[in-house]
C-alpha atoms as a PDB file:
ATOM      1  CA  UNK A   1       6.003 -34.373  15.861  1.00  0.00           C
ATOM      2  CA  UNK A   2       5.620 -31.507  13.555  1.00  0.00           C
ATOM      3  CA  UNK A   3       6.346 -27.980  14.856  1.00  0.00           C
ATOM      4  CA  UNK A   4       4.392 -24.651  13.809  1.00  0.00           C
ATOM      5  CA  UNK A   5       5.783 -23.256  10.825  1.00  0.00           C
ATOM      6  CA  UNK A   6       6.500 -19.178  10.766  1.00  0.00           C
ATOM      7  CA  UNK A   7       4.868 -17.300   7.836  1.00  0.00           C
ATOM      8  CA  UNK A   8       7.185 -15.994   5.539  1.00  0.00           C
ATOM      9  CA  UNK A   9       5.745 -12.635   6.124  1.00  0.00           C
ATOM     10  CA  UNK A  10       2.745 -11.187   8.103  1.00  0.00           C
ATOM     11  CA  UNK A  11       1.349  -7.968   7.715  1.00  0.00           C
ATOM     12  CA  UNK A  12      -0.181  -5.695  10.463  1.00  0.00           C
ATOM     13  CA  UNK A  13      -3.051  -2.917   9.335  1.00  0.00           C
ATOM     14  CA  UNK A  14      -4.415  -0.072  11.601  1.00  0.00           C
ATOM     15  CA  UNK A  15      -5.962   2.995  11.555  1.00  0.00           C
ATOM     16  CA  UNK A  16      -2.443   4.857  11.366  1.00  0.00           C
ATOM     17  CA  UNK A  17      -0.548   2.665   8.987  1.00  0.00           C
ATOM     18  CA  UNK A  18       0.446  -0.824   7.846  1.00  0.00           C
ATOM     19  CA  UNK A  19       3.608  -2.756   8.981  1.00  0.00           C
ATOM     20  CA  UNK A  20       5.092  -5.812   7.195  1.00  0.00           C
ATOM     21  CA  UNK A  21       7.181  -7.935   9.179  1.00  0.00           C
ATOM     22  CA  UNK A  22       9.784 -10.294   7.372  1.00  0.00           C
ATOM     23  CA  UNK A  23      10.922 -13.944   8.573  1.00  0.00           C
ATOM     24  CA  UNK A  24      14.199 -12.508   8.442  1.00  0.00           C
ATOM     25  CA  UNK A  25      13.258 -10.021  11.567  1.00  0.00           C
ATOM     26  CA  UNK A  26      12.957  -7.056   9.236  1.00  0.00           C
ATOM     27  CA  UNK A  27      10.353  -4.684   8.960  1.00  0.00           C
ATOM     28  CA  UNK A  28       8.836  -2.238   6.367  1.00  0.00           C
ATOM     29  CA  UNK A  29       6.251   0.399   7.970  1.00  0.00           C
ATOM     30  CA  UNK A  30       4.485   3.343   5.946  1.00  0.00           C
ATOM     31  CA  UNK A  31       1.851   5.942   7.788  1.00  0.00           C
ATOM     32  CA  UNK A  32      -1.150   6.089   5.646  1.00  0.00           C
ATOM     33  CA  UNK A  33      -1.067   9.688   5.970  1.00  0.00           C
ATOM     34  CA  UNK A  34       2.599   9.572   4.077  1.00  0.00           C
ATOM     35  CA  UNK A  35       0.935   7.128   1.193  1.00  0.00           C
ATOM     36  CA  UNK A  36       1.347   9.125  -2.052  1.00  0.00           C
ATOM     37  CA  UNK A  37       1.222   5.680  -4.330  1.00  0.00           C
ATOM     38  CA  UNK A  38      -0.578   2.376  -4.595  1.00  0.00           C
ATOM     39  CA  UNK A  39       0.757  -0.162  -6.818  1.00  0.00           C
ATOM     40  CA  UNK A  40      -0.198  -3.332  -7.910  1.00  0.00           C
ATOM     41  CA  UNK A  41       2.117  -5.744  -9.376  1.00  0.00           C
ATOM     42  CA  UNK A  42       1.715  -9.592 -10.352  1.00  0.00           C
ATOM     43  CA  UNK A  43       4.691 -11.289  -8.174  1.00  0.00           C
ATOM     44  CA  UNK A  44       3.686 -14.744  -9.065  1.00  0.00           C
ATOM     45  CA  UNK A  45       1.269 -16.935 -10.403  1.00  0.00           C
ATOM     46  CA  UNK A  46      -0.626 -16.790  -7.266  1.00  0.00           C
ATOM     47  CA  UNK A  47       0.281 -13.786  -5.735  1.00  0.00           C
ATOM     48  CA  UNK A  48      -0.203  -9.853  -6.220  1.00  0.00           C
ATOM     49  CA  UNK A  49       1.953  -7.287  -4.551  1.00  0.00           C
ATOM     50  CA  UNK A  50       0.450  -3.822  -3.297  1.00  0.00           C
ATOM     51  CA  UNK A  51       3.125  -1.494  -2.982  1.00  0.00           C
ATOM     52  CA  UNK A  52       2.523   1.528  -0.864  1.00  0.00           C
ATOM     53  CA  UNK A  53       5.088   4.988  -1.215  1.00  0.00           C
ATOM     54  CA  UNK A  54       5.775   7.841   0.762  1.00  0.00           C
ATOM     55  CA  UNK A  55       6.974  10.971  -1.390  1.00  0.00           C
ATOM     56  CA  UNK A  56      10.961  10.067  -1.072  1.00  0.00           C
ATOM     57  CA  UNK A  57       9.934   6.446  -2.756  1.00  0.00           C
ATOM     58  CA  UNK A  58      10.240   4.782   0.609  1.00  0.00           C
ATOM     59  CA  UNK A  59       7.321   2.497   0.706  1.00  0.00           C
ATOM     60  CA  UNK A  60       5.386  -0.785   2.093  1.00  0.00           C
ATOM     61  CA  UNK A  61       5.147  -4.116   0.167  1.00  0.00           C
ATOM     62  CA  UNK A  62       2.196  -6.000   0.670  1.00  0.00           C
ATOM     63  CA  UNK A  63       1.405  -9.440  -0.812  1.00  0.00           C
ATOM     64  CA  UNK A  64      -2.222 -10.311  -1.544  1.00  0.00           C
ATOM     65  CA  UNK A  65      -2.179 -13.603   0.128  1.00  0.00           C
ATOM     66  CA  UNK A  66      -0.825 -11.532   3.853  1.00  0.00           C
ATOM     67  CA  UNK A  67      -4.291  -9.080   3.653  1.00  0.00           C
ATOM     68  CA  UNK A  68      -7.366  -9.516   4.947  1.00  0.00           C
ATOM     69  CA  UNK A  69     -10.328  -6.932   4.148  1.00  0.00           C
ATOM     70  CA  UNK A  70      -9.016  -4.719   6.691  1.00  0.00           C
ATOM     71  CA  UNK A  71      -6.031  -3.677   4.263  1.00  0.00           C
ATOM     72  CA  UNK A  72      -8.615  -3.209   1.378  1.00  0.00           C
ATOM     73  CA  UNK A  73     -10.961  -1.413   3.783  1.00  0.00           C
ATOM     74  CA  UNK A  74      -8.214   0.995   4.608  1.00  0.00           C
ATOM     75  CA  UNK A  75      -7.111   1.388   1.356  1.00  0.00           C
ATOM     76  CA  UNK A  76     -11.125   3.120   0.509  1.00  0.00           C
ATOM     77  CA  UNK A  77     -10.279   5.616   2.983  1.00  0.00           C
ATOM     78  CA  UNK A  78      -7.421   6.796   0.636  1.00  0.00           C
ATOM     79  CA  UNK A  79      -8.902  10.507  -1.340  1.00  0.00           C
ATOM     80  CA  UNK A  80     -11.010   9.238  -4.619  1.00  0.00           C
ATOM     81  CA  UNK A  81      -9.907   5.646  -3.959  1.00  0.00           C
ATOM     82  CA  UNK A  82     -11.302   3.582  -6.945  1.00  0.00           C
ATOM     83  CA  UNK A  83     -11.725  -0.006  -6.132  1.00  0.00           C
ATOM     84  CA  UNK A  84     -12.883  -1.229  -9.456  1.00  0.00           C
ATOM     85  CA  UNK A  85      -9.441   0.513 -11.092  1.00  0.00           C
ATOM     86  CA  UNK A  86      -8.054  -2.025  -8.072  1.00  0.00           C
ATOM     87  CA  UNK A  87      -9.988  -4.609  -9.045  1.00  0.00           C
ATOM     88  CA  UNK A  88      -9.281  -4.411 -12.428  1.00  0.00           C
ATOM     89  CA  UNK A  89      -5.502  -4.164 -11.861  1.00  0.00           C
ATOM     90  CA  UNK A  90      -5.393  -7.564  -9.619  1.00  0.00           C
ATOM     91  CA  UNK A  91      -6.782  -9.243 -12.785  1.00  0.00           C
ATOM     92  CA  UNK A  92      -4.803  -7.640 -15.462  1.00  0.00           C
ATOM     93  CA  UNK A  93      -1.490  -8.034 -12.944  1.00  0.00           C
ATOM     94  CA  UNK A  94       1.878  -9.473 -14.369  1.00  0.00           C
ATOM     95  CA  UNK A  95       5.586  -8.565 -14.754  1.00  0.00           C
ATOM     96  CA  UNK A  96       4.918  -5.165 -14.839  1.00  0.00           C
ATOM     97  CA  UNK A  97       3.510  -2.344 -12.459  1.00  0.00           C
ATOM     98  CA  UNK A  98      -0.188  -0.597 -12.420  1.00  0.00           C
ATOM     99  CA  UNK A  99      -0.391   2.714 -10.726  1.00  0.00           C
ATOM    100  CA  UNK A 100      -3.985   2.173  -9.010  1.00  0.00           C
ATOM    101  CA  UNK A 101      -4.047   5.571  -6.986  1.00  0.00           C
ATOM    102  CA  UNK A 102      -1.601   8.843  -6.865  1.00  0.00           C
ATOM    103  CA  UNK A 103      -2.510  11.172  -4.018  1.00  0.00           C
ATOM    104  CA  UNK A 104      -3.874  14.580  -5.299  1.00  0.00           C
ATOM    105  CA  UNK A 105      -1.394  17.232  -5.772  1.00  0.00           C
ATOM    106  CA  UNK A 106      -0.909  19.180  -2.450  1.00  0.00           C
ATOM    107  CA  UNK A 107      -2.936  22.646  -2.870  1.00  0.00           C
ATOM    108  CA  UNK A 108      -1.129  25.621  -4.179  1.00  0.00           C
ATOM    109  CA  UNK A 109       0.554  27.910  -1.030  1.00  0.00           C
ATOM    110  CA  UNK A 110      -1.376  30.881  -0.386  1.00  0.00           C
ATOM    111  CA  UNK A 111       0.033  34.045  -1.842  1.00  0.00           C
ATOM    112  CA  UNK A 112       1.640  36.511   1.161  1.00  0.00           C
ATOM    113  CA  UNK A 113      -0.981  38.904   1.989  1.00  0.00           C
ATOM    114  CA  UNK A 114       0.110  42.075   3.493  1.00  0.00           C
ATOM    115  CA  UNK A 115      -2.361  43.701   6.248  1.00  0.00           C
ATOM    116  CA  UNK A 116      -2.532  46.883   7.372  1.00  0.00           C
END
């Protein structure tokens, strides 16, 4: 009698973020509206990583072989999103790091007006 295996990891995507949960119990979580970053980085023969940031470096990891095309869906809705700078990143990934997408700098603050 074989039982069912657990996943090493799983990964949940919605509207307001994406959640990866570990076999271990733990959990990494990341708004999309805190994403600053998307990485892509070639873990292992077979796998990519996507690795989401927030602006204090906290981020998401995400392996390839846990998405579906919800994740890559999402990741469209990002500002100027390029998928084929994605594309071409998941076939040039390897020990090292691509920077697919930096969100734009926030606008400049207004200046203080003074009314009369």
């Amino acid at each position: 009698m074989h039982g069912n295996s657990v996943p090493d990891t799983y990964v949940y995507v919605t509207e307001e973020g994406v959640t990866r949960h570990y076999a271990d119990g733990s959990v990494d979580a990341l708004a999309w509206e805190d994403v600053v970053e998307v990485r892509v980085v070639g873990a292992t023969d077979t796998d990519i990583l996507y690795i989401l940031l927030d602006r204090d470096g906290q981020g998401c990891v995400v392996p390839k072989s846990a998405t579906d095309g919800a994740f890559l869906t999402r990741l469209r809705y990002l500002p100027d999103f390029d998928l084929d700078r994605l594309s071409a990143a998941v076939s040039a990934a390897r020990d090292s790091y691509v920077v697919v997408w930096r969100s734009p700098d926030p606008p400049s603050a207004l200046p203080d007006l003074e009314y009369d």
